[in-house]
C-alpha atoms as a PDB file:
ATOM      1  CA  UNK A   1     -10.176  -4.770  -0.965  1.00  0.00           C
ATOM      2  CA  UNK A   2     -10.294  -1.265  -2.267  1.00  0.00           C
ATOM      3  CA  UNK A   3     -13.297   1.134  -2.950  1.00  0.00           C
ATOM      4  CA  UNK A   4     -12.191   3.640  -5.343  1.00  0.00           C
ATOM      5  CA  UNK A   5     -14.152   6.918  -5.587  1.00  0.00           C
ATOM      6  CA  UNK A   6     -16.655   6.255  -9.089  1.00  0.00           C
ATOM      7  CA  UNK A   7     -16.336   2.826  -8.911  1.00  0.00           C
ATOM      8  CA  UNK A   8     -17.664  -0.412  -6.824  1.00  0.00           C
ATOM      9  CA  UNK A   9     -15.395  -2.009  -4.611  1.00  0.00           C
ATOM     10  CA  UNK A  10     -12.854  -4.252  -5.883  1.00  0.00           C
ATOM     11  CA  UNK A  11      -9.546  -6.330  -5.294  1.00  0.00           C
ATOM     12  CA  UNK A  12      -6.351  -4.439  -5.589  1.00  0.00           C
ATOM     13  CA  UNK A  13      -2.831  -6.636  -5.694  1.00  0.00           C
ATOM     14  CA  UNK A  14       0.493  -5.418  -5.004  1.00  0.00           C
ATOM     15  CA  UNK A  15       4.020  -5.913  -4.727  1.00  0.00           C
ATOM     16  CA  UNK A  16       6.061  -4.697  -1.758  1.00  0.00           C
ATOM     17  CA  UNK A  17       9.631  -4.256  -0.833  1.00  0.00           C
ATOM     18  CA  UNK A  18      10.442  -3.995   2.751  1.00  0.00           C
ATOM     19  CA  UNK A  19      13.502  -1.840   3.748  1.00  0.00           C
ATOM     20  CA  UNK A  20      14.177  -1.423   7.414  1.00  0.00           C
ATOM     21  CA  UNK A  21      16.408   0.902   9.079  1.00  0.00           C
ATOM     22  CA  UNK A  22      18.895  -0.831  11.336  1.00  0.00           C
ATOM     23  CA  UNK A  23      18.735   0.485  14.869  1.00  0.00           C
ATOM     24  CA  UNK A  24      15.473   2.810  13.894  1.00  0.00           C
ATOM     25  CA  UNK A  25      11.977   2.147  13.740  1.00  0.00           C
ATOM     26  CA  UNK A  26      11.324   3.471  10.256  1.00  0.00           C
ATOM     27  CA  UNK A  27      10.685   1.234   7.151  1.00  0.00           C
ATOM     28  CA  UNK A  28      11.233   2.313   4.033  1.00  0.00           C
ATOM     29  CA  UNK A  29       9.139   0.691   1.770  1.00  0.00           C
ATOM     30  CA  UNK A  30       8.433   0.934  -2.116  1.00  0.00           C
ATOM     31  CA  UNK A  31       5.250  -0.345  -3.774  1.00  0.00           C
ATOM     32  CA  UNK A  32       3.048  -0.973  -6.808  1.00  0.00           C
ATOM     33  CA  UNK A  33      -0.531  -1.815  -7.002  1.00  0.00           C
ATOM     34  CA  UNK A  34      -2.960  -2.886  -9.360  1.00  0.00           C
ATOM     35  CA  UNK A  35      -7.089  -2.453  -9.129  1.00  0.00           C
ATOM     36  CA  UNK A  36      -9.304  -2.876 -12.372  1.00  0.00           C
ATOM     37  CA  UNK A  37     -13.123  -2.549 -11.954  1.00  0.00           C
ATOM     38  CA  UNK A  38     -15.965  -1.230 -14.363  1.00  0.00           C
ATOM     39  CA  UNK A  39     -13.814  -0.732 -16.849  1.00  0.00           C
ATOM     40  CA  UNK A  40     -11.222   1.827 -15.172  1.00  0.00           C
ATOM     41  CA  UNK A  41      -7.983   0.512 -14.004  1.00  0.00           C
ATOM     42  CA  UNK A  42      -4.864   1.719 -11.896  1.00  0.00           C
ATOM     43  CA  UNK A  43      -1.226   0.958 -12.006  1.00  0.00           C
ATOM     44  CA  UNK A  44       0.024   2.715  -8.683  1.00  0.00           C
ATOM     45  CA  UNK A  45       3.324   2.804  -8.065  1.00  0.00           C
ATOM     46  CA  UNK A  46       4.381   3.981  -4.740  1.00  0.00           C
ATOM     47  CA  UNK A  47       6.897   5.263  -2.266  1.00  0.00           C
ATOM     48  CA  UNK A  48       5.884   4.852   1.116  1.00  0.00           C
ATOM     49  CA  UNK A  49       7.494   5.361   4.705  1.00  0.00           C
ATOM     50  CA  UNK A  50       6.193   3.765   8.028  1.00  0.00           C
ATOM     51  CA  UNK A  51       7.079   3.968  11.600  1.00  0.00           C
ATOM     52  CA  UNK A  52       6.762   0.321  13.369  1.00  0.00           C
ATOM     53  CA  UNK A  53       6.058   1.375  17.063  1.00  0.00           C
ATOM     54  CA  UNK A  54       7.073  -1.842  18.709  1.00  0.00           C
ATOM     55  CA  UNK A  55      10.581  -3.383  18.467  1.00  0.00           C
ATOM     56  CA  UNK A  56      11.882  -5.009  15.553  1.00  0.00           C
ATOM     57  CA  UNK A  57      10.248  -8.581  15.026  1.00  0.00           C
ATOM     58  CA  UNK A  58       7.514  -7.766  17.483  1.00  0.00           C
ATOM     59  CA  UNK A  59       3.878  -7.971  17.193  1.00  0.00           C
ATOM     60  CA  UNK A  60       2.800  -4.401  17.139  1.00  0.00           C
ATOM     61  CA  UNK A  61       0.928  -1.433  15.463  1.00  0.00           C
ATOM     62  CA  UNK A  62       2.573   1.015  12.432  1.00  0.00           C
ATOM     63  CA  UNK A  63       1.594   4.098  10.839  1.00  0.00           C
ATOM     64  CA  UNK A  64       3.220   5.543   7.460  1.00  0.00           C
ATOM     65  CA  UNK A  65       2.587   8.059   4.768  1.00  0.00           C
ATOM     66  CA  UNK A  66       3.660   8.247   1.255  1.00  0.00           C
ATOM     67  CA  UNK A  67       3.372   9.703  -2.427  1.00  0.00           C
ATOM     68  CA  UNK A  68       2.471   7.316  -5.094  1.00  0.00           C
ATOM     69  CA  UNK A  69       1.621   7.870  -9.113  1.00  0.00           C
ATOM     70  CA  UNK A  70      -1.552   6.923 -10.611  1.00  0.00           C
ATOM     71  CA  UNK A  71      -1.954   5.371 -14.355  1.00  0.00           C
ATOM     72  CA  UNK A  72      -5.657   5.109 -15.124  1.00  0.00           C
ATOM     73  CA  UNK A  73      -6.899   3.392 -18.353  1.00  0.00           C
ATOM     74  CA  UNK A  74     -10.160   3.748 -19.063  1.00  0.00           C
ATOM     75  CA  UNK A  75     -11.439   1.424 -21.910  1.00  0.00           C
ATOM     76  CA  UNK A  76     -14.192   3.691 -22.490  1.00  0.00           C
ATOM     77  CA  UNK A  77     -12.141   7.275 -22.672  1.00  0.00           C
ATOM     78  CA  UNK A  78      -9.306   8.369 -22.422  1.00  0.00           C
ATOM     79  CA  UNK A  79      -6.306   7.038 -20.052  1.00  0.00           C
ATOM     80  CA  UNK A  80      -5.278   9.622 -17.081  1.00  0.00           C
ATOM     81  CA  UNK A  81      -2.604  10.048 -14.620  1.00  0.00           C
ATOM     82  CA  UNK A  82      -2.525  11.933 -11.313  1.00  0.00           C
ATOM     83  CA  UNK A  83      -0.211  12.396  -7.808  1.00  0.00           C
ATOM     84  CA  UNK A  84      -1.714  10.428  -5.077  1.00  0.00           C
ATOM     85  CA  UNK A  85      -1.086  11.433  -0.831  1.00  0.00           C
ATOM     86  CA  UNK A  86      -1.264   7.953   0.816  1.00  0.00           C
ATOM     87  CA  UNK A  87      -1.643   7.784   4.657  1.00  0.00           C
ATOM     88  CA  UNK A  88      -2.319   4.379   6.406  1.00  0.00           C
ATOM     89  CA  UNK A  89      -2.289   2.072   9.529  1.00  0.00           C
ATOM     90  CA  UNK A  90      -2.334  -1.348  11.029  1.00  0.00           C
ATOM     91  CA  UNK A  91      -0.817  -4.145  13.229  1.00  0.00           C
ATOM     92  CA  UNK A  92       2.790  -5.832  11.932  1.00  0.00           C
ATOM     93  CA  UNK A  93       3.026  -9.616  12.791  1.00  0.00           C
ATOM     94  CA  UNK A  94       6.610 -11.112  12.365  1.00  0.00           C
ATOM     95  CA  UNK A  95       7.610 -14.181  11.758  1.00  0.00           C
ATOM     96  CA  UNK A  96      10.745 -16.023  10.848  1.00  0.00           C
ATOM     97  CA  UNK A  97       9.234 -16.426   8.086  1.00  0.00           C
ATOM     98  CA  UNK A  98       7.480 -13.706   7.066  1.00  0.00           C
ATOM     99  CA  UNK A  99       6.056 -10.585   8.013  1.00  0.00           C
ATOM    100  CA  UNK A 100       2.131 -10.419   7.757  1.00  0.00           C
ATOM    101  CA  UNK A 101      -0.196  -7.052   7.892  1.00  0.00           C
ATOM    102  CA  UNK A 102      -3.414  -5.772   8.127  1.00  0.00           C
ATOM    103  CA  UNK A 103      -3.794  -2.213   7.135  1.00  0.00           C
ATOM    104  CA  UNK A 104      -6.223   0.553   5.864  1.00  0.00           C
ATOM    105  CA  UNK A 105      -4.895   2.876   3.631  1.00  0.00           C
ATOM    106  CA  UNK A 106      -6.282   6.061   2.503  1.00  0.00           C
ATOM    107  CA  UNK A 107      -5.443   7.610  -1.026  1.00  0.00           C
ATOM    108  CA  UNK A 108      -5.996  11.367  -2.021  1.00  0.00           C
ATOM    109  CA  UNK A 109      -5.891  11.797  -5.610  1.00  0.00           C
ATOM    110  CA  UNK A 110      -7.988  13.216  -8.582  1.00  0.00           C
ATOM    111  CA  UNK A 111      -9.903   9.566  -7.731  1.00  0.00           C
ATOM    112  CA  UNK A 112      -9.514   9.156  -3.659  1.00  0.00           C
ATOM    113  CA  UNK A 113      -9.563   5.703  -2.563  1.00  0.00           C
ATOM    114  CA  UNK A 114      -9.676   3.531   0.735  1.00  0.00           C
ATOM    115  CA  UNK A 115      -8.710   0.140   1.330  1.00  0.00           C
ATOM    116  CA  UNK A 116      -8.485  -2.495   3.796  1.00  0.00           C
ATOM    117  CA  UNK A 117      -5.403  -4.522   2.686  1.00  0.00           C
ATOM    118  CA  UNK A 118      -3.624  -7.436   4.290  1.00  0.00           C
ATOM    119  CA  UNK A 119      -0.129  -8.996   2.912  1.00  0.00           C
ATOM    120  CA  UNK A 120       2.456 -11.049   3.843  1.00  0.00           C
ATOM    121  CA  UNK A 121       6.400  -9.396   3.421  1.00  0.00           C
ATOM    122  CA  UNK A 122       8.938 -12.476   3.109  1.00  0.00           C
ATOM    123  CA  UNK A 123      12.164 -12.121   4.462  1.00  0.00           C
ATOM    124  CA  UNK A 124      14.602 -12.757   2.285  1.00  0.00           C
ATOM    125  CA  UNK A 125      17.866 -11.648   4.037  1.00  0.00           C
ATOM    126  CA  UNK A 126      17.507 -12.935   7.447  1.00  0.00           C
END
């Protein structure tokens, strides 16, 4: 879920790559994400870097930062486009399978945002 400044809340969806540093805490992780909602929409994609304060494939709490791109279409004017600051937090819960999260994520744009997003990361390459 997502409550975008203007608008009601809505449900955002996203795609997520998960790039970990061997031998580091640090993630490296790209994004995009998609919101639509009285008749404004956002294609955001992002670039985002988090810091996983428990060992690798622990349970454990992570806080990140990032800068991300904003495409708004508005059916009823004009479409837009602005920078975005994104700072967020949650709890990391690895699995062999997958990783799963629960974050909230703040966005600071020309149209601020906050969200309370959970996911699930599969891992591919282990």
């Amino acid at each position: 879920m997502i409550d975008p400044e203007g608008t009601e809340g809505t449900m955002t969806y996203g795609a997520t790559l998960d790039f970990e540093k061997a031998g580091t805490k640090f993630h490296l992780v790209p994004n995009v994400m998609y919101w639509s909602e009285d008749h404004v929409s956002d294609v955001n994609p992002n670039f985002d870097v988090l810091y996983h304060f428990s060992p690798a494939g622990r349970i454990g709490p992570f806080a990140g930062a990032g800068l991300g791109m904003h495409f708004y279409d508005q059916e009823v004017a004009e479409s837009d486009s602005d920078f975005g600051v994104n700072l967020f937090g949650g709890l990391m819960f690895p699995t062999s399978l997958a990783t799963f999260t629960v974050e909230g994520r703040a966005v600071m744009s020309d149209n601020n945002q906050f969200g309370i997003i959970t996911g699930a990361t599969f891992n591919l390459g282990r």
